[in-house]
Protein backbone atom coordinates (compact mmCIF):
# COMPACT_ATOMS: atom_id res chain seq x y z
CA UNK A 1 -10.12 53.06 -74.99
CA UNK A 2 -6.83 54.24 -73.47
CA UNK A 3 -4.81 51.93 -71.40
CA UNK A 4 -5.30 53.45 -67.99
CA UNK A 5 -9.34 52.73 -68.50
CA UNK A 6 -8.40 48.75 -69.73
CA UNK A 7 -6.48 48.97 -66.49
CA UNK A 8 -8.77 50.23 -64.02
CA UNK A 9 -11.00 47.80 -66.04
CA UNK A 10 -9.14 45.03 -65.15
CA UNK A 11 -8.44 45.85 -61.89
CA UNK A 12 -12.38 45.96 -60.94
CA UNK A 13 -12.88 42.66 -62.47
CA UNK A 14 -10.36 41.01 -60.74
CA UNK A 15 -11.38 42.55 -57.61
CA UNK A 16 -14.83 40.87 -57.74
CA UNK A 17 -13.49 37.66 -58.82
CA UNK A 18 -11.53 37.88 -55.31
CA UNK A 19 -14.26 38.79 -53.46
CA UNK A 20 -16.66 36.20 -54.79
CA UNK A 21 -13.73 33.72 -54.24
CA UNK A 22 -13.61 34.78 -50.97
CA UNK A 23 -17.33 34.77 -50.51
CA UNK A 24 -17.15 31.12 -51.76
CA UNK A 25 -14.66 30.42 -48.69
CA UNK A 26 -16.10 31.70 -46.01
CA UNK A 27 -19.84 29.73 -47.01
CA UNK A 28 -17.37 26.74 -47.54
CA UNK A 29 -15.68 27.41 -43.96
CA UNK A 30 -19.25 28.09 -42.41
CA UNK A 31 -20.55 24.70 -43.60
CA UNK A 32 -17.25 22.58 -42.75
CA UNK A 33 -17.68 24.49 -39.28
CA UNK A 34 -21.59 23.83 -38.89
CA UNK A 35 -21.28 20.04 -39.69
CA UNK A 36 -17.94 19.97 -37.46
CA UNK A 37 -19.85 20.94 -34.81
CA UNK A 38 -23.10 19.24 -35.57
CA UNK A 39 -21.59 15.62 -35.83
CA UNK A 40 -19.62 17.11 -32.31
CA UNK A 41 -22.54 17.45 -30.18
CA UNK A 42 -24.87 15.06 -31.97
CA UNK A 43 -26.07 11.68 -30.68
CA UNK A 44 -24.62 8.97 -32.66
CA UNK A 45 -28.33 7.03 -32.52
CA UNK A 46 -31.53 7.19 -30.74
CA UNK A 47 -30.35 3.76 -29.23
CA UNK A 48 -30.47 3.67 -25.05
CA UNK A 49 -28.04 0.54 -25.74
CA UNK A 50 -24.94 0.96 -24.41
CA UNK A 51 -22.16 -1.51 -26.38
CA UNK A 52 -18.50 -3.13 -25.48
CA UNK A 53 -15.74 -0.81 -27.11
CA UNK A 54 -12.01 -2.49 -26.65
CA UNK A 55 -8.62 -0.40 -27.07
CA UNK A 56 -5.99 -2.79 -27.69
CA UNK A 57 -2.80 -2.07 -26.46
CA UNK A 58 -0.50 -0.19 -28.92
CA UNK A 59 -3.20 1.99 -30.24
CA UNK A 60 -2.85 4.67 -31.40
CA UNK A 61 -5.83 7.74 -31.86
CA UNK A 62 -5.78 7.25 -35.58
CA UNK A 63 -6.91 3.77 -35.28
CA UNK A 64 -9.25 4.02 -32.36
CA UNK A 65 -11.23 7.39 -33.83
CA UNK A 66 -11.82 4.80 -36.95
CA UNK A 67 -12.57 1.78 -35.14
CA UNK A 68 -14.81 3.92 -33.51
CA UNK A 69 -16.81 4.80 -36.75
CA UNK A 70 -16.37 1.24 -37.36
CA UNK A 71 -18.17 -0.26 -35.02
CA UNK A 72 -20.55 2.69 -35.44
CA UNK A 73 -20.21 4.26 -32.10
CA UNK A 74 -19.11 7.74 -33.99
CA UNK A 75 -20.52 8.98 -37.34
CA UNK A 76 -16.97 10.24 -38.93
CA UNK A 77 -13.66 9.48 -37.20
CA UNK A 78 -11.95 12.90 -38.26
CA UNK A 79 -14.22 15.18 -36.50
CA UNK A 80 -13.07 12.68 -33.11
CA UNK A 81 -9.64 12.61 -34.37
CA UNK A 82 -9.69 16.82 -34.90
CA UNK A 83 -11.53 17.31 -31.53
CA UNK A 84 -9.10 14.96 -29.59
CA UNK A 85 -6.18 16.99 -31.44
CA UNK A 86 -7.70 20.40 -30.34
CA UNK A 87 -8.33 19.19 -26.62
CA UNK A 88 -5.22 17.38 -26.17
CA UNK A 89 -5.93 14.11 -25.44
CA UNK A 90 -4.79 12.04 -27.60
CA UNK A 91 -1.99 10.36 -24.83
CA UNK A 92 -5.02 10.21 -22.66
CA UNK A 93 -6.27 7.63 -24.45
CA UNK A 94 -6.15 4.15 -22.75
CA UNK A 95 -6.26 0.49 -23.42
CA UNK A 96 -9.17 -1.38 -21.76
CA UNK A 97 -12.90 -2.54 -22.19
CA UNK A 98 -15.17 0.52 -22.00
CA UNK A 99 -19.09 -0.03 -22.37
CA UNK A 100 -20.35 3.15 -24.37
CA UNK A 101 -23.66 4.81 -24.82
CA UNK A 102 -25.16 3.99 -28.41
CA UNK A 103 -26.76 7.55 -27.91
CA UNK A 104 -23.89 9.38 -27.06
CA UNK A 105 -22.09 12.20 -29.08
CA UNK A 106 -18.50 12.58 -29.50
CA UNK A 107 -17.35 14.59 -26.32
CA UNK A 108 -19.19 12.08 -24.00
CA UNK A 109 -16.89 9.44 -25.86
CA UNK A 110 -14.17 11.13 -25.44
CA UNK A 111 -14.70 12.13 -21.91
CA UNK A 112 -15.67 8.86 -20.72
CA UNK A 113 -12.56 6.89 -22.89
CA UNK A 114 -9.87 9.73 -21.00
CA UNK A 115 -11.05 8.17 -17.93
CA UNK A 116 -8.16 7.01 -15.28
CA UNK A 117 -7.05 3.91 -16.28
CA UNK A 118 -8.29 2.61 -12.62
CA UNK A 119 -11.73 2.42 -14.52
CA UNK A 120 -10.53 -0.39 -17.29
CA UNK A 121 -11.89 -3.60 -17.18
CA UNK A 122 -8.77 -5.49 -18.85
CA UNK A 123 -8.84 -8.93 -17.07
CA UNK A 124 -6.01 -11.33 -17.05
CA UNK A 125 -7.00 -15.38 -17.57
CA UNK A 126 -4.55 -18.31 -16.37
CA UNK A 127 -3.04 -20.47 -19.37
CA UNK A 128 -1.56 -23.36 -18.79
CA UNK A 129 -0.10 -25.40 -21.44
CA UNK A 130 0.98 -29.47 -20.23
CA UNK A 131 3.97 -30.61 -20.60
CA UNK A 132 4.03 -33.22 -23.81
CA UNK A 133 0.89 -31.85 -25.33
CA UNK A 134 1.35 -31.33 -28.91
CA UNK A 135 0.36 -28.43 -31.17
CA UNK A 136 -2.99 -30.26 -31.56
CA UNK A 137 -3.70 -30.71 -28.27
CA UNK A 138 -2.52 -26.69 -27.80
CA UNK A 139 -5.35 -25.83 -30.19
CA UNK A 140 -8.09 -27.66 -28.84
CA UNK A 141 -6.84 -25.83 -25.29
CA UNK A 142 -7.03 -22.54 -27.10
CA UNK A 143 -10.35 -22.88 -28.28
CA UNK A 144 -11.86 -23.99 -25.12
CA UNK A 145 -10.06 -21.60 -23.32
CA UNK A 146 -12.11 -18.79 -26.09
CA UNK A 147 -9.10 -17.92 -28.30
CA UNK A 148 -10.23 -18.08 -31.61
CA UNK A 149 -10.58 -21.07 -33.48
CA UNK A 150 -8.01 -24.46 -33.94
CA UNK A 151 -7.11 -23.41 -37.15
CA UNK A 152 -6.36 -19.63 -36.31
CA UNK A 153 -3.22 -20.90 -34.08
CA UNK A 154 -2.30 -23.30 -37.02
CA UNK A 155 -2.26 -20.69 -39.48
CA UNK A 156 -0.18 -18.44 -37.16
CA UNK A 157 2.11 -21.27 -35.98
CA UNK A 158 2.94 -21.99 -40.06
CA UNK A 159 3.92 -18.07 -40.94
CA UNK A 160 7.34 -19.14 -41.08
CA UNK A 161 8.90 -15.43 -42.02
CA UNK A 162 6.78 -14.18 -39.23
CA UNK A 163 9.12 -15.77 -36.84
CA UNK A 164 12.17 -16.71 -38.32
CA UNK A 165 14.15 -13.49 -37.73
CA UNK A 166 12.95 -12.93 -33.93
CA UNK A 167 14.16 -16.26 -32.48
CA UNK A 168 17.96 -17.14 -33.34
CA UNK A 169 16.76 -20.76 -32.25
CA UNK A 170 14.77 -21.63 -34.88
CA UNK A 171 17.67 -21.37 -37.44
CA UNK A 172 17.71 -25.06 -37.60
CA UNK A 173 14.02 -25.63 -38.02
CA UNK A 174 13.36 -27.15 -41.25
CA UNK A 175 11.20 -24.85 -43.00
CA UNK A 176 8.83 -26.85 -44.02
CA UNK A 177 7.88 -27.30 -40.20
CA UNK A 178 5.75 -25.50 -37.71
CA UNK A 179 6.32 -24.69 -34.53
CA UNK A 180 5.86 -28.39 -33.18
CA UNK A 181 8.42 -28.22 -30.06
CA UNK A 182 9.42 -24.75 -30.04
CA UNK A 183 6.05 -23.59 -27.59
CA UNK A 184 7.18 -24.18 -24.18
CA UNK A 185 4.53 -25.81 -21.82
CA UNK A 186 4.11 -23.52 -19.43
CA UNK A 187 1.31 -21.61 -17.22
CA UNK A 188 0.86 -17.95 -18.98
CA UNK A 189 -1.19 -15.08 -17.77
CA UNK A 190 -2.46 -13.01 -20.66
CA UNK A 191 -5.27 -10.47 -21.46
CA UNK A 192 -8.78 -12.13 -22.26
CA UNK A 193 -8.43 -10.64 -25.48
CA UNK A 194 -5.09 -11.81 -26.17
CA UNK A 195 -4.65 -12.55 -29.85
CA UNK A 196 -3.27 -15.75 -30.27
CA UNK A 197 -0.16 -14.80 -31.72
CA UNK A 198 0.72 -12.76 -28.42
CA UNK A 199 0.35 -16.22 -26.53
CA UNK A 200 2.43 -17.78 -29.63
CA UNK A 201 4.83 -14.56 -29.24
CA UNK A 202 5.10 -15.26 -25.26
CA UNK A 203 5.82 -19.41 -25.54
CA UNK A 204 8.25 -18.72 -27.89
CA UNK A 205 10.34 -15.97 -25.41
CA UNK A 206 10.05 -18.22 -22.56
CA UNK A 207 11.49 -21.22 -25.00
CA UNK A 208 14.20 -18.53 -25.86
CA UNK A 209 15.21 -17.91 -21.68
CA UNK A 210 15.14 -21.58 -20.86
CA UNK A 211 17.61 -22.20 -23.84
CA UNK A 212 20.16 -20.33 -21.96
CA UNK A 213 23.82 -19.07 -23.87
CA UNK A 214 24.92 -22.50 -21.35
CA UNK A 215 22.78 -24.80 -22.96
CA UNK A 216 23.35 -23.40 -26.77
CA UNK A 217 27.38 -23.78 -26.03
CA UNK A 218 26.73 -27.09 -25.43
CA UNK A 219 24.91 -28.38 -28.16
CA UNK A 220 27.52 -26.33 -30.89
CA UNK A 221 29.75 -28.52 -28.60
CA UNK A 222 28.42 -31.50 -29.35
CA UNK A 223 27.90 -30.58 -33.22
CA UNK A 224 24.32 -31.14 -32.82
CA UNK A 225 21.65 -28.85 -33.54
CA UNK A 226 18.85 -27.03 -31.64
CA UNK A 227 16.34 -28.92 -33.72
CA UNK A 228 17.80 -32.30 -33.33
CA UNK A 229 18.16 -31.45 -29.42
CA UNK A 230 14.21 -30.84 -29.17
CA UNK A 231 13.12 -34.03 -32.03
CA UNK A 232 15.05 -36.26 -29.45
CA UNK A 233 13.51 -34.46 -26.11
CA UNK A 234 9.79 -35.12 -27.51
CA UNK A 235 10.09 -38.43 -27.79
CA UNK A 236 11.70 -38.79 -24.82
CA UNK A 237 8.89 -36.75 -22.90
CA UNK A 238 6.67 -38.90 -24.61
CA UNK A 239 8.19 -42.58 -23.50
CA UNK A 240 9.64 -42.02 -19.76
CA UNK A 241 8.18 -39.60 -16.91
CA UNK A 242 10.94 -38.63 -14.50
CA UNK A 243 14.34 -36.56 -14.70
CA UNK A 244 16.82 -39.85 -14.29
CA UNK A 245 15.25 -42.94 -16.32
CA UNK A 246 15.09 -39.82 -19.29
CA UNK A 247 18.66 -39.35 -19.01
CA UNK A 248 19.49 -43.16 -18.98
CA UNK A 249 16.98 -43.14 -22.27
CA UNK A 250 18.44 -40.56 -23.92
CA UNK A 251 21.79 -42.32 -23.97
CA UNK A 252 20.13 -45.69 -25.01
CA UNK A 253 18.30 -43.44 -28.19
CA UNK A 254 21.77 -41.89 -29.01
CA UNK A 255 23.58 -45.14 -29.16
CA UNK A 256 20.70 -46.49 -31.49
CA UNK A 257 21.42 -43.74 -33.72
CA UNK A 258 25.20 -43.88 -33.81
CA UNK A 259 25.14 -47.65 -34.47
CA UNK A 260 22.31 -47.13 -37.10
CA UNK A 261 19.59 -48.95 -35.45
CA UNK A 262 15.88 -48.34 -35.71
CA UNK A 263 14.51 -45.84 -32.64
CA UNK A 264 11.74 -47.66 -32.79
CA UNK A 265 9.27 -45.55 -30.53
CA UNK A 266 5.53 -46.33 -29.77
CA UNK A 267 5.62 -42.40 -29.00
CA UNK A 268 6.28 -41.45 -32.68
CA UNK A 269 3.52 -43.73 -33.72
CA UNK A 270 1.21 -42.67 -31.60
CA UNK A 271 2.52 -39.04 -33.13
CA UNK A 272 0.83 -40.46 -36.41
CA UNK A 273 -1.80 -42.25 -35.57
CA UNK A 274 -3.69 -40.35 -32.69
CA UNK A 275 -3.57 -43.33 -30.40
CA UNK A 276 -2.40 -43.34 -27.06
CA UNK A 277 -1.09 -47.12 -27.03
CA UNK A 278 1.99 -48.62 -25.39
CA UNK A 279 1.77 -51.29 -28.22
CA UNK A 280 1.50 -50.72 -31.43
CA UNK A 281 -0.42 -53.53 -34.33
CA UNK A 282 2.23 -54.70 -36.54
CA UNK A 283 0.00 -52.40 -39.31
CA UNK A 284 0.94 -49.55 -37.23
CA UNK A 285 4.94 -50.46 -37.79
CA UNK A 286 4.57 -50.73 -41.47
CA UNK A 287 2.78 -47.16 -41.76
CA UNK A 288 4.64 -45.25 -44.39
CA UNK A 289 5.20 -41.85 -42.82
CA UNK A 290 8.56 -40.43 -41.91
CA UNK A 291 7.80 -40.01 -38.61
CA UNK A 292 7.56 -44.06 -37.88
CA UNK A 293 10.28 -45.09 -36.10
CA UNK A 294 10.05 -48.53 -36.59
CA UNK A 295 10.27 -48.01 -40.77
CA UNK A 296 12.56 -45.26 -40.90
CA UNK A 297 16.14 -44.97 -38.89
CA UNK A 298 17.44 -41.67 -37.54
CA UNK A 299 15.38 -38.89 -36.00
CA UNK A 300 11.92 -38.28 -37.34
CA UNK A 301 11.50 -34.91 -38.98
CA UNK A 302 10.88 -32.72 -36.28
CA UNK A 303 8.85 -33.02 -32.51
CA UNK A 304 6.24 -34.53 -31.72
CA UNK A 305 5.10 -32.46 -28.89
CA UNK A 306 6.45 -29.26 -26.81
CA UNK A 307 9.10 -31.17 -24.41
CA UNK A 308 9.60 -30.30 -21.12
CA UNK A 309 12.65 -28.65 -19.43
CA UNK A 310 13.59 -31.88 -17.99
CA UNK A 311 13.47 -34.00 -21.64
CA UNK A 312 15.54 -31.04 -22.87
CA UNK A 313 17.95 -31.21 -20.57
CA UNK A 314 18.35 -35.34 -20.73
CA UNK A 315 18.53 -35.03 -24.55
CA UNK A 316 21.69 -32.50 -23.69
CA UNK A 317 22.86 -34.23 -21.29
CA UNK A 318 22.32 -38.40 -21.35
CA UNK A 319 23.28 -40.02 -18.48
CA UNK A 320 25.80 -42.90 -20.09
CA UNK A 321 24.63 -47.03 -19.62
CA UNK A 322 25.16 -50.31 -21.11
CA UNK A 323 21.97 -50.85 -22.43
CA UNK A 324 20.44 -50.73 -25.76
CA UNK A 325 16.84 -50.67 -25.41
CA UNK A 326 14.19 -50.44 -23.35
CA UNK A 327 10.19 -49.93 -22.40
CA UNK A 328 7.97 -48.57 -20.49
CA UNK A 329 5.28 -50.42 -18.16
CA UNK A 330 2.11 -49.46 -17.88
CA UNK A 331 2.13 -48.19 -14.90
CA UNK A 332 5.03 -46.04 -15.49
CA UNK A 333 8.31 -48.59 -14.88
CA UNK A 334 11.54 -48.40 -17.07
CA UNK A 335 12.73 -51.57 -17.59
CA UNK A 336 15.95 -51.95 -19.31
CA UNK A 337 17.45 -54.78 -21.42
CA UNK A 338 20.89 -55.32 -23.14
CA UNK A 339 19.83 -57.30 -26.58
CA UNK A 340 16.83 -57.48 -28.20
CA UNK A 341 16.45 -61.11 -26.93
CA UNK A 342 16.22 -59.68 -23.12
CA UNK A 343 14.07 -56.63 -24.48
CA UNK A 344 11.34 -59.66 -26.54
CA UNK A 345 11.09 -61.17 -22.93
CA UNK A 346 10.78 -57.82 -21.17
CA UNK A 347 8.02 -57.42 -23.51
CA UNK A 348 6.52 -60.85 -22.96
CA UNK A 349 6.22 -60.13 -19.48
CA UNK A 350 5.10 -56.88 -18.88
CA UNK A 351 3.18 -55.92 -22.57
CA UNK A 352 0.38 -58.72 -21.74
């Protein structure tokens, strides 16, 4: 056989192996096409149901066409994300509540979820977090309030390297600790499906604008540190309720510090114990914990609640006094005393 036969040969050879090739991509194309268009127009289920779908903020169509499939509202999230793509409205997209047709095929979806955003059903809710409640008492708010449960804000509260290098304030935190102190009380209006570390996220920036550049000068000033500032202010939101007996008891709690005596604080007690007594059994006292005052000298570990603007501020700024200690009535009344003889008959006559 000469060459120009092997050639002509070869050439016919390869021509059908191109044109089955090509056969095999247009039947490919046909079918991708067909079932394109089939999962397009066809009804997810035979369901009349209709069912709550939620885009969260921050979204974007990538992670809504699969939620989508997800929750089963779509049978493949790439024909929604290609159909989106081809219409052009993927920015049309928008957060909200949107109740969906089980029975629905993808355009109805995506013609009902490029609605106006005048047609979401996002609703805001009213938090407010007391002044002096402690991460404990923020939980059991939480989870009445129908954010998750107590131990979702605990584990989000303890992800130490997910806040460290937001919040310059919390350089002094001991690592070890949680948030305890650092969640300002506060009334917050969030999202009713908030996650709770977007309330955690929003305490925390309105703890970093009430610790103003003022208030940081001044405690660098005073070599103290933001941590100490806000141990100090819990326990004095804890033993005294107005602006100007705090001051006076800030001063009293420094000089017990700087002449190495005993704080001594029902408050931090309490703190371990759960009660809510103004006088503590001499078992409580002996409790071996570093956060009893009456063992240990110096400032407990950390806070024992989320102080108030007011305790921060008195723990900044003490207003100075004579005396050395000092309790609280029952019905609310500082009394004062100069030695612990006068504070043992203080206590005789007003702890009955």
């Amino acid at each position: 056989m000469n060459g120009p036969d092997l050639l002509s040969i070869n050439f016919q050879i390869s021509m059908k192996y191109i044109k089955f090739l090509v056969i095999i991509f247009v039947f490919l194309t046909a079918v991708l096409v067909g079932y394109f268009f089939y999962i397009l127009n066809e009804p997810n289920s035979f369901s009349q149901d209709s069912k709550t779908f939620t885009i969260q903020p921050k979204w974007g169509s990538v992670i809504i066409s699969q939620e989508l499939e997800n929750q089963g509202f779509i049978r493949n999230w790439v024909v929604f994300e290609l159909y989106i793509w081809y219409q052009g409205s993927s920015g049309l997209l928008q957060p909200g509540n949107y109740d969906l047709k089980l029975n629905s095929n993808i355009k109805e979806i995506v013609r009902f979820l490029t609605r106006k955003p005048e047609a979401l059903t996002f609703k805001e809710v009213t938090l407010t977090f007391i002044e002096g409640w402690n991460n404990q008492q923020y939980a059991e708010y939480l989870v009445k309030q129908g954010f998750g449960q107590e131990q979702d804000f605990f584990n989000i509260i303890q992800k130490k390297q997910l806040w460290w290098s937001d919040y310059a304030f919390l350089s002094s935190r001991p690592k070890e600790l949680d948030l305890e102190g650092y969640l300002f009380p506060d009334t917050y209006r969030v999202y009713e499906d908030a996650k709770v570390e977007d309330i955690v996220k929003k305490m925390l920036n309105n703890f970093g604008k009430k610790l103003t550049p003022e208030l940081l000068t001044e405690i660098e000033k005073q070599g103290k540190t933001v941590h100490e500032i806000l141990t100090l202010a819990s326990i004095i939101e804890k033993e005294v309720p107005n602006d100007h007996e705090r001051k006076m008891v800030s001063d009293i709690f420094y000089k017990r510090l700087e002449n190495n005596i005993g704080l001594q604080s029902d408050a931090t007690l309490n703190y371990i114990t759960g009660k809510g007594t103004v006088r503590p059994s001499l078992e409580d006292t002996r409790l071996d914990n570093p956060y009893n005052t009456y063992k240990y000298r110096g400032l407990p570990p950390g806070p024992i609640c989320n102080p108030s603007l007011s305790s921060i501020l008195a723990s900044i700024y003490p207003t100075p006094n004579e005396y050395f200690y000092f309790l609280t009535t029952p019905e609310g009344k500082v009394i004062y005393s100069k030695t612990y003889e006068e504070h043992l008959a203080a206590k005789r006559k007003y702890l009955k």
